[in-house]
PDB file of N, CA and C in Angstrom:
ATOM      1  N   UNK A   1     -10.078  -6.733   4.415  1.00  0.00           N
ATOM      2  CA  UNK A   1      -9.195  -5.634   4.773  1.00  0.00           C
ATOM      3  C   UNK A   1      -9.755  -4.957   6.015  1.00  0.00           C
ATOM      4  N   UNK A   2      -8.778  -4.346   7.135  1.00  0.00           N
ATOM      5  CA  UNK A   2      -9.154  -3.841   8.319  1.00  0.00           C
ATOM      6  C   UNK A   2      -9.927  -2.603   7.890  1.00  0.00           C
ATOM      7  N   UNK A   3     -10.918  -2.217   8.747  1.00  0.00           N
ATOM      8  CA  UNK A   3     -12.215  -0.961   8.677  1.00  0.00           C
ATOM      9  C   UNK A   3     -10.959   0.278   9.035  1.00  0.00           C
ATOM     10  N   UNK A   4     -11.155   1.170   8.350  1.00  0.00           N
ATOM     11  CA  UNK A   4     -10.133   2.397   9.035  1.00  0.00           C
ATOM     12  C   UNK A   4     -10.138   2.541  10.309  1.00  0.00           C
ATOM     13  N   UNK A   5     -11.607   2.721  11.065  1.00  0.00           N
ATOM     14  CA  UNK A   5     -11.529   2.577  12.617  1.00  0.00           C
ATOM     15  C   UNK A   5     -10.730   2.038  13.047  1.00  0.00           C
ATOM     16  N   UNK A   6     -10.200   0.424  13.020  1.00  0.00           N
ATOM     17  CA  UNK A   6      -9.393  -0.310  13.308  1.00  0.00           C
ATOM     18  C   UNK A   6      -7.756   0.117  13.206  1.00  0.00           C
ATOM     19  N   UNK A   7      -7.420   0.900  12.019  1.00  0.00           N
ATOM     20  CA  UNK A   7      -6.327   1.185  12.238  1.00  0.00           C
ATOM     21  C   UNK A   7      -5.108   2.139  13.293  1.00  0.00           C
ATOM     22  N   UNK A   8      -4.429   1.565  13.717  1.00  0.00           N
ATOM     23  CA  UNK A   8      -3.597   2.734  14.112  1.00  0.00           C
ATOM     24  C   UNK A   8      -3.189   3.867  13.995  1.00  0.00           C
ATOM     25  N   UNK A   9      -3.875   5.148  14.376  1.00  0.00           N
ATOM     26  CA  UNK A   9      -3.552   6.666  13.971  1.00  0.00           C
ATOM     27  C   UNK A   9      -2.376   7.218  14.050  1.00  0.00           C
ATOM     28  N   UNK A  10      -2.153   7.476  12.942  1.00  0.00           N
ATOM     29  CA  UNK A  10      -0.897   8.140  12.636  1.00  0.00           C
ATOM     30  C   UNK A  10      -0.546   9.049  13.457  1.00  0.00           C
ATOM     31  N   UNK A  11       0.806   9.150  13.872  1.00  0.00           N
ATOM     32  CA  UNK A  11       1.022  10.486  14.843  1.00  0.00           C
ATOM     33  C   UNK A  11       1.150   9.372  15.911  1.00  0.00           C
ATOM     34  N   UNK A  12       0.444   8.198  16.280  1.00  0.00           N
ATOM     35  CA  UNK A  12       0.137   7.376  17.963  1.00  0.00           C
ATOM     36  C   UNK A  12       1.519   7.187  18.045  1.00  0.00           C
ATOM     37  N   UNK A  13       1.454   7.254  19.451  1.00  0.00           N
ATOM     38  CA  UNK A  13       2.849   6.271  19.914  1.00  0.00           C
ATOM     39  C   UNK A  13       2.760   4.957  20.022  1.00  0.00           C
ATOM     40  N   UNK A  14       3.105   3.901  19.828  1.00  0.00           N
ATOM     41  CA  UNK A  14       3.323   2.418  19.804  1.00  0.00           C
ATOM     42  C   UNK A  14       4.493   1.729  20.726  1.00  0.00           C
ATOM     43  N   UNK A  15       3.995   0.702  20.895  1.00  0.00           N
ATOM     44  CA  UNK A  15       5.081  -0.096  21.508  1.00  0.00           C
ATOM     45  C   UNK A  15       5.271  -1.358  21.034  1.00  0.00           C
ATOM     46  N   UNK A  16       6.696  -1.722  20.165  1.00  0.00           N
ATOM     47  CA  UNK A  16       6.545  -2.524  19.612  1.00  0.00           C
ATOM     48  C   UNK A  16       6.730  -4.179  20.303  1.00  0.00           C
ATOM     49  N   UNK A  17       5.918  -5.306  19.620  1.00  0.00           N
ATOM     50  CA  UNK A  17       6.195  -6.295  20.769  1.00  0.00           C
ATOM     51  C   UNK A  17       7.294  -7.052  20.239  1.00  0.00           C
ATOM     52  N   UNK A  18       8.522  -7.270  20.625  1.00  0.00           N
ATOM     53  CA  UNK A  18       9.588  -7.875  20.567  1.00  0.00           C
ATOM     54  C   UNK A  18       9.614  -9.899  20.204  1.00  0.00           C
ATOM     55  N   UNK A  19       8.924  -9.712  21.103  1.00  0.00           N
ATOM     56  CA  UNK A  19       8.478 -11.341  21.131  1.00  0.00           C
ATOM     57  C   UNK A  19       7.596 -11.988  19.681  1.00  0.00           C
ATOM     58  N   UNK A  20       6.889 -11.177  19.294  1.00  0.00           N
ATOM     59  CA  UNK A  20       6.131 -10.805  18.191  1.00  0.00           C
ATOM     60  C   UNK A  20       7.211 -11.089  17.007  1.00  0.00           C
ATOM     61  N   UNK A  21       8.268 -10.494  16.976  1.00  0.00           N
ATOM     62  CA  UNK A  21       9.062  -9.667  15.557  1.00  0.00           C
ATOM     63  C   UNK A  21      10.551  -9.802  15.229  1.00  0.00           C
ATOM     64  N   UNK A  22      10.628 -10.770  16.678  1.00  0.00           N
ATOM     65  CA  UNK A  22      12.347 -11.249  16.767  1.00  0.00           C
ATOM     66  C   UNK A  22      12.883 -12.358  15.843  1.00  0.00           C
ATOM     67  N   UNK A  23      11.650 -13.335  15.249  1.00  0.00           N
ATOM     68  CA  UNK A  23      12.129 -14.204  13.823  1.00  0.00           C
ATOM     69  C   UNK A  23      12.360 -13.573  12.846  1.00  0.00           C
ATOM     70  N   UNK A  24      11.910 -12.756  12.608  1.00  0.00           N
ATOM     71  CA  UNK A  24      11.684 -11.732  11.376  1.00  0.00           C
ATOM     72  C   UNK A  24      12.677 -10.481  11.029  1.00  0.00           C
ATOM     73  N   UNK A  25      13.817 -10.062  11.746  1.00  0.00           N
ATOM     74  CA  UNK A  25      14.149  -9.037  11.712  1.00  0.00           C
ATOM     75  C   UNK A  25      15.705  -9.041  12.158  1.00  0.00           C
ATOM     76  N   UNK A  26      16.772  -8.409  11.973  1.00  0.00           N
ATOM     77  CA  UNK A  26      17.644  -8.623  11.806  1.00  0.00           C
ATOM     78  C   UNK A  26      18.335  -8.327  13.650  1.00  0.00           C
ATOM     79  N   UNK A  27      19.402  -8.185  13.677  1.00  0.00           N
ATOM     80  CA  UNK A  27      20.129  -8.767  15.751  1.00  0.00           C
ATOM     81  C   UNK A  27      19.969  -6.962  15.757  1.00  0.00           C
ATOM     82  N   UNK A  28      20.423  -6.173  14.671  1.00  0.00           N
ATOM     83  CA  UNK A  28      20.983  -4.662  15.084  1.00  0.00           C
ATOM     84  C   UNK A  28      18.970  -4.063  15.091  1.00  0.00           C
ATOM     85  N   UNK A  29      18.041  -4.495  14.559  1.00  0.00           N
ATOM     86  CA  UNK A  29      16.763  -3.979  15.013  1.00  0.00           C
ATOM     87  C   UNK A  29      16.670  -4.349  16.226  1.00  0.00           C
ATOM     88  N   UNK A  30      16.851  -5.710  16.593  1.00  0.00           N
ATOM     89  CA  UNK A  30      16.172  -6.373  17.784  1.00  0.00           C
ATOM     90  C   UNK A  30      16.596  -5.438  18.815  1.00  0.00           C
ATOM     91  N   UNK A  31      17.837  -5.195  18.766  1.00  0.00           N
ATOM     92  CA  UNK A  31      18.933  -4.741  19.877  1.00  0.00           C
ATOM     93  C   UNK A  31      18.665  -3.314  19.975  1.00  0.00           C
ATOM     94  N   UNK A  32      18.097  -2.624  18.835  1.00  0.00           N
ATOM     95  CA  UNK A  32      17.180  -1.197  18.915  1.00  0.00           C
ATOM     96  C   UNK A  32      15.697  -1.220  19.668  1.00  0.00           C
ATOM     97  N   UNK A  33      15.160  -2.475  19.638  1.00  0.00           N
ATOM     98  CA  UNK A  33      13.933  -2.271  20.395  1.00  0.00           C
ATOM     99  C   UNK A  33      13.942  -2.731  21.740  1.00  0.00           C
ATOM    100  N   UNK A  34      15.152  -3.634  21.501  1.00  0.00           N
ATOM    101  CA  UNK A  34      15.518  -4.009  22.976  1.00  0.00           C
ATOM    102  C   UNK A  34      15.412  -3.050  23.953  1.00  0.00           C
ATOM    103  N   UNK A  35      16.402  -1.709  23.513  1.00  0.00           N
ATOM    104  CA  UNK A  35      16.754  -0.700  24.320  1.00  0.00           C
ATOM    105  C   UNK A  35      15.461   0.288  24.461  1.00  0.00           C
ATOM    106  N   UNK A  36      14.528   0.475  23.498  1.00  0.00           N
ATOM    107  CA  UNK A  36      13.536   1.424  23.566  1.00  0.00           C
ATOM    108  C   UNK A  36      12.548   1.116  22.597  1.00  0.00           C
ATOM    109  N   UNK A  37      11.606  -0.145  22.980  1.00  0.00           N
ATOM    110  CA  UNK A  37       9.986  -0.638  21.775  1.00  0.00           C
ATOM    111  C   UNK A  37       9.225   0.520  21.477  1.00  0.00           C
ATOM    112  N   UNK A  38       9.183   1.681  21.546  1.00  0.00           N
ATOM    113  CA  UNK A  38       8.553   2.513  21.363  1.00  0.00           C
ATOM    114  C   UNK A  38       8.715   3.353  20.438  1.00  0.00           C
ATOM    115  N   UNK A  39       7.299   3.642  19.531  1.00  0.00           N
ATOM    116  CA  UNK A  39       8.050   4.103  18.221  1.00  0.00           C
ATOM    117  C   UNK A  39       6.646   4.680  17.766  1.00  0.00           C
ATOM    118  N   UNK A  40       6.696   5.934  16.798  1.00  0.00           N
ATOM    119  CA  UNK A  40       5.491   6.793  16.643  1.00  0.00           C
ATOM    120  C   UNK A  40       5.095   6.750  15.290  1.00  0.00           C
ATOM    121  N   UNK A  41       3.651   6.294  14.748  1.00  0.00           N
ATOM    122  CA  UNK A  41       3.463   5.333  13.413  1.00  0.00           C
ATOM    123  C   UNK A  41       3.170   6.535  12.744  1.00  0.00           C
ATOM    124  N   UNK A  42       3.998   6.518  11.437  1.00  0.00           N
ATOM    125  CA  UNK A  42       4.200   7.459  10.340  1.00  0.00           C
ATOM    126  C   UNK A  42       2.432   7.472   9.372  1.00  0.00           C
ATOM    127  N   UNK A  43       2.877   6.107   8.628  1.00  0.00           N
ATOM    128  CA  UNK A  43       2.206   6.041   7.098  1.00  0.00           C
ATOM    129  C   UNK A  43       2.016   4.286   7.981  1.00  0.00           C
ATOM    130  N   UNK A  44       0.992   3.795   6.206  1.00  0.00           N
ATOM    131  CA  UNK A  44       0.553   2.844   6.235  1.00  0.00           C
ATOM    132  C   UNK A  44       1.100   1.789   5.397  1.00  0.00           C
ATOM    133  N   UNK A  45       1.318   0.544   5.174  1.00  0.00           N
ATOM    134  CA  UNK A  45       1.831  -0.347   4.275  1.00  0.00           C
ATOM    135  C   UNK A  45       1.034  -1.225   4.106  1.00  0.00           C
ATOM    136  N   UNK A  46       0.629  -1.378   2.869  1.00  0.00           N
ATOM    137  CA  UNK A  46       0.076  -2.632   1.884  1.00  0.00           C
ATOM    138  C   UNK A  46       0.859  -3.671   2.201  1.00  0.00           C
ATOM    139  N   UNK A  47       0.177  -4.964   2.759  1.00  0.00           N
ATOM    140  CA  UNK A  47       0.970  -6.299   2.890  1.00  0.00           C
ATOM    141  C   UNK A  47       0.885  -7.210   1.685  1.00  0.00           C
ATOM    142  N   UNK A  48       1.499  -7.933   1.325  1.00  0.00           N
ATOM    143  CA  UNK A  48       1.030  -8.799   0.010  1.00  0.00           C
ATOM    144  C   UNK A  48      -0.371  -9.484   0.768  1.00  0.00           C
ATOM    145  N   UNK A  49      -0.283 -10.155   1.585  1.00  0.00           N
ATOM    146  CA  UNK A  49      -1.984 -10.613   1.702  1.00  0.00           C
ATOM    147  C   UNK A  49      -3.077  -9.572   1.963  1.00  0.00           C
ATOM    148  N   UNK A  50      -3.060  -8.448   1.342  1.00  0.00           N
ATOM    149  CA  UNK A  50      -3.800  -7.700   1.243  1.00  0.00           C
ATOM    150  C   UNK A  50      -4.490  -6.667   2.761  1.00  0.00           C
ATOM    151  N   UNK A  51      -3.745  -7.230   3.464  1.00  0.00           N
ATOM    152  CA  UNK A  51      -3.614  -6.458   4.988  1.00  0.00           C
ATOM    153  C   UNK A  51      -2.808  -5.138   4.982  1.00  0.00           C
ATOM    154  N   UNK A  52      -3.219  -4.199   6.261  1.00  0.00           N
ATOM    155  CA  UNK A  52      -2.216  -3.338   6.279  1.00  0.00           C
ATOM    156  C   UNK A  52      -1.226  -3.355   7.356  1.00  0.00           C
ATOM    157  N   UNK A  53      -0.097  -2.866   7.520  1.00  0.00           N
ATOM    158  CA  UNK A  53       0.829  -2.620   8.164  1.00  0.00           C
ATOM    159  C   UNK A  53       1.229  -1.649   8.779  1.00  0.00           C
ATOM    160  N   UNK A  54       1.954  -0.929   9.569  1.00  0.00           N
ATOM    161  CA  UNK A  54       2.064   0.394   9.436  1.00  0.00           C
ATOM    162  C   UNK A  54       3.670   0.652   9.639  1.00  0.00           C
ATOM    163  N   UNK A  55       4.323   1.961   8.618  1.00  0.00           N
ATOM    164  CA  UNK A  55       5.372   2.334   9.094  1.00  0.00           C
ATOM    165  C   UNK A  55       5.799   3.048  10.607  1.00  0.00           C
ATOM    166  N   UNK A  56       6.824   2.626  11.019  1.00  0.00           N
ATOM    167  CA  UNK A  56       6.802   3.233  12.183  1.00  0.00           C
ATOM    168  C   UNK A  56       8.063   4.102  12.075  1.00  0.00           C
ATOM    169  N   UNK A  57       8.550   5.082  13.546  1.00  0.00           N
ATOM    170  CA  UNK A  57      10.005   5.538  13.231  1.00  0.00           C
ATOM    171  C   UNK A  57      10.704   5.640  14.536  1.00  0.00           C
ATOM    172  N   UNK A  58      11.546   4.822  14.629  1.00  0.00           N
ATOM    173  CA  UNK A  58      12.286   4.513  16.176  1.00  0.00           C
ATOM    174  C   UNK A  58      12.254   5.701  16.536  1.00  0.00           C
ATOM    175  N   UNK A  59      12.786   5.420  18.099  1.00  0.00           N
ATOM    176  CA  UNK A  59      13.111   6.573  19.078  1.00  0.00           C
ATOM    177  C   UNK A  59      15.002   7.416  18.141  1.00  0.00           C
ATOM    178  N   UNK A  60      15.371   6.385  17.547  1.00  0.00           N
ATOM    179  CA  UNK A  60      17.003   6.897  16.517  1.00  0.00           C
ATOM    180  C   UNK A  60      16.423   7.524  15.382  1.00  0.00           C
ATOM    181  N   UNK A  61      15.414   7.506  14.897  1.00  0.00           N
ATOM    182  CA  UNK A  61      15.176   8.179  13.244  1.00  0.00           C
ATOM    183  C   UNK A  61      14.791   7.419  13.141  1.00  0.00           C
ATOM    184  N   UNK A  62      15.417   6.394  12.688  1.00  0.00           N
ATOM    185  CA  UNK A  62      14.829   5.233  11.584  1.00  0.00           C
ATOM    186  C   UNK A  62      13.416   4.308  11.262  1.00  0.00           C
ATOM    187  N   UNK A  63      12.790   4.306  10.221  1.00  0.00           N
ATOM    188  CA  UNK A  63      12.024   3.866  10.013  1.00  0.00           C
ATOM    189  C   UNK A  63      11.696   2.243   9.333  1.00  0.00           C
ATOM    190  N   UNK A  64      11.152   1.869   9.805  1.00  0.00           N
ATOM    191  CA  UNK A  64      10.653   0.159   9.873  1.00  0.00           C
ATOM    192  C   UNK A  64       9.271   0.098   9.858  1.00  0.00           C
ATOM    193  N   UNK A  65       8.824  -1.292   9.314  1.00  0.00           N
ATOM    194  CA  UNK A  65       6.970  -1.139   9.373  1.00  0.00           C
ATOM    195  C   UNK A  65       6.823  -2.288   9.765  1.00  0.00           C
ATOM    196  N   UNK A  66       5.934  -2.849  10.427  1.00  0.00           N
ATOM    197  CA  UNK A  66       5.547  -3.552  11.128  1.00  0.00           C
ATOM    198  C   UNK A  66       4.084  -4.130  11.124  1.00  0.00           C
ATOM    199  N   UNK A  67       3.617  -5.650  10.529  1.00  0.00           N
ATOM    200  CA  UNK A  67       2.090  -5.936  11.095  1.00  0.00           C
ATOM    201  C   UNK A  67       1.660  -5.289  12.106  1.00  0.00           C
ATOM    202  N   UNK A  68      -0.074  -4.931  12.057  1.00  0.00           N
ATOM    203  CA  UNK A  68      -0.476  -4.240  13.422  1.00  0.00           C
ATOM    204  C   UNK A  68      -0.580  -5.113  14.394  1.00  0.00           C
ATOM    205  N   UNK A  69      -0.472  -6.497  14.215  1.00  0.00           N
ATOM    206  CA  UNK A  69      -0.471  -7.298  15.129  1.00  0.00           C
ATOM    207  C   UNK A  69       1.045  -7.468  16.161  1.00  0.00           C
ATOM    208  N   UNK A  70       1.950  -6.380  15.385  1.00  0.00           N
ATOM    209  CA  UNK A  70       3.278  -6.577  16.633  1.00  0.00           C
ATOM    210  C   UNK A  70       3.303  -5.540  16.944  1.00  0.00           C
ATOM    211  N   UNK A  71       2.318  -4.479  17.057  1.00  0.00           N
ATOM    212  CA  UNK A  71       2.289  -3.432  17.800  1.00  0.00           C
ATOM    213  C   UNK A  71       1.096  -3.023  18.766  1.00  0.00           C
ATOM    214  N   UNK A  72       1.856  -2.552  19.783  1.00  0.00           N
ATOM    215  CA  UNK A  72       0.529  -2.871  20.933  1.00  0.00           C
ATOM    216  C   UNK A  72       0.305  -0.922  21.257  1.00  0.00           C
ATOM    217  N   UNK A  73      -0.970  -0.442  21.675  1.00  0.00           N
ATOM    218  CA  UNK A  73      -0.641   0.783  22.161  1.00  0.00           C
ATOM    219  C   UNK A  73       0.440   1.435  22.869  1.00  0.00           C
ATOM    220  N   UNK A  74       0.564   2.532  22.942  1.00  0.00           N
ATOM    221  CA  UNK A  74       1.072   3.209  23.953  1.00  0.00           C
ATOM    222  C   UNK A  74       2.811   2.983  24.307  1.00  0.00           C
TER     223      UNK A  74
END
């Protein structure tokens, strides 16, 4: 499991990577990050392989979570 150091601080802004997350996710997300990848990480999510994730919450409201591996700083 990732060291807390490692994780993404809540409150950060993120940018999510598209290229990363476009198998995985439905045309009306894609077409939300299309317009604006940037998104400010809420809370944390338990992955079934025992990794964490983090929730994020678009620039619209909405919230989605994402491996930390499809989110890049800033």
């Amino acid at each position: 499991m990732p060291q807390s150091e490692n994780l993404t601080r809540i409150g950060s802004t993120v940018k999510i990577s598209l290229d990363k997350v476009r198998d995985r996710i439905s045309g009306a997300l894609i077409k939300k990050i299309s317009s604006n990848p940037r998104a400010t990480v809420m809370d944390y999510k338990m992955t079934d392989g025992g990794g964490v994730g983090v929730v994020v919450k678009l620039v619209d409201g909405t919230k989605n979570w994402f491996f930390d591996n499809e989110i890049g700083r800033g």
